[in-house]
Protein backbone atom coordinates (compact mmCIF):
# COMPACT_ATOMS: atom_id res chain seq x y z
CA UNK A 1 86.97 130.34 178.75
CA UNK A 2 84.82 129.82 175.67
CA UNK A 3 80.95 129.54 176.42
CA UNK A 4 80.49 126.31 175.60
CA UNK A 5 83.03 125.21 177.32
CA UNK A 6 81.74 126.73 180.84
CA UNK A 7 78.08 125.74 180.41
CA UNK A 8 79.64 121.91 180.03
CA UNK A 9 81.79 122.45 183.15
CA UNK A 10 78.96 123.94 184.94
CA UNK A 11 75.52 122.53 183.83
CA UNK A 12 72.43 124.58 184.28
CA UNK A 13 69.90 123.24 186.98
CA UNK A 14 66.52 124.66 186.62
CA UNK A 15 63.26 123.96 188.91
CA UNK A 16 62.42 122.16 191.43
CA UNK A 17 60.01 122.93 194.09
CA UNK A 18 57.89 126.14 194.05
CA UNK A 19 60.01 126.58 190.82
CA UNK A 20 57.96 127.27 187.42
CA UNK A 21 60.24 126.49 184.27
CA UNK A 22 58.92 128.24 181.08
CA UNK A 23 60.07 126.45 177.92
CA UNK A 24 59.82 127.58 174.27
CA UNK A 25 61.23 126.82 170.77
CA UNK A 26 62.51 129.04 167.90
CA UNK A 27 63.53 128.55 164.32
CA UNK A 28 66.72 130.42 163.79
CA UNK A 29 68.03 130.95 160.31
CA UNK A 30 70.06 134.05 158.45
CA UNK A 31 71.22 134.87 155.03
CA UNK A 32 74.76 134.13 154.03
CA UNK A 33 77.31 137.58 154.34
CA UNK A 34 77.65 139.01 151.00
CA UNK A 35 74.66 137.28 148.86
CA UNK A 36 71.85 140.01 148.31
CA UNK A 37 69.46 137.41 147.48
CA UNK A 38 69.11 135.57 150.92
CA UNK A 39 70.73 132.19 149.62
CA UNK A 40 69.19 129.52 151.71
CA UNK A 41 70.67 128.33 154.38
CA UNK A 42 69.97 125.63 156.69
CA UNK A 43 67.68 126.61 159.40
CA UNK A 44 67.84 125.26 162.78
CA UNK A 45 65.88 124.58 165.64
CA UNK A 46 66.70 126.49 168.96
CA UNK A 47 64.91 125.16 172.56
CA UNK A 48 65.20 126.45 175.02
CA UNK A 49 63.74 127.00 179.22
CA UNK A 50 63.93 129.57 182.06
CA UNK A 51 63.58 129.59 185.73
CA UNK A 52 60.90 132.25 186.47
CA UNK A 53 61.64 132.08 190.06
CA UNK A 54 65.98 132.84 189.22
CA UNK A 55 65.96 133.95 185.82
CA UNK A 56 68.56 130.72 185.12
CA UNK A 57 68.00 129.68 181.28
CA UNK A 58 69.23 126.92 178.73
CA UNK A 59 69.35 127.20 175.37
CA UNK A 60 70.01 124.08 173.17
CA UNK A 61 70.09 123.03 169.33
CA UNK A 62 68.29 120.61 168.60
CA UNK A 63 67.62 118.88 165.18
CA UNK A 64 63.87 117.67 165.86
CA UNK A 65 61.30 118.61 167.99
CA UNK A 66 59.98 115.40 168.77
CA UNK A 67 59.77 113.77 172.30
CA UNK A 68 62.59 111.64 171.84
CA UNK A 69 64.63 114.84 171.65
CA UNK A 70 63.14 117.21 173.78
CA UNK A 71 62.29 114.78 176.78
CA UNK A 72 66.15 114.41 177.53
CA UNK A 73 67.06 118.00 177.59
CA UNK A 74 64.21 118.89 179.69
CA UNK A 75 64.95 116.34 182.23
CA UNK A 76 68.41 114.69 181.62
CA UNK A 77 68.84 113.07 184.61
């Protein structure tokens, strides 16, 4: 079963009581294979969270890092 798939089947609940969630962003970007002078290529925005207490972690893409974005896949419910 591809990744993606599984992590739809089987969302990933983090927190709750005594629980502390850490939560961080990253810019990911790389060169394109073969092109010695780094091309651009569209860079994208990775955030992500952990469970400190069980070491369970997200990681989503996300295309702004505004509230509107981020507020839902910190707390989707």
């Amino acid at each position: 079963m591809k990744c993606s798939a599984d992590l739809i089947a089987n969302p990933v609940q983090l927190g709750g009581p005594g629980h502390i969630v850490a939560v961080d962003e990253t810019m990911v970007a790389r060169r394109k294979p073969g092109n010695a002078q780094g091309r651009p290529v569209r860079s994208e925005w990775v955030f992500g969270g952990m469970d400190l207490n069980t070491e369970t972690f997200f990681m989503e893409i996300v295309r702004r890092r505004d509230t509107a974005t981020l507020t839902p896949v910190i707390n989707p419910v």
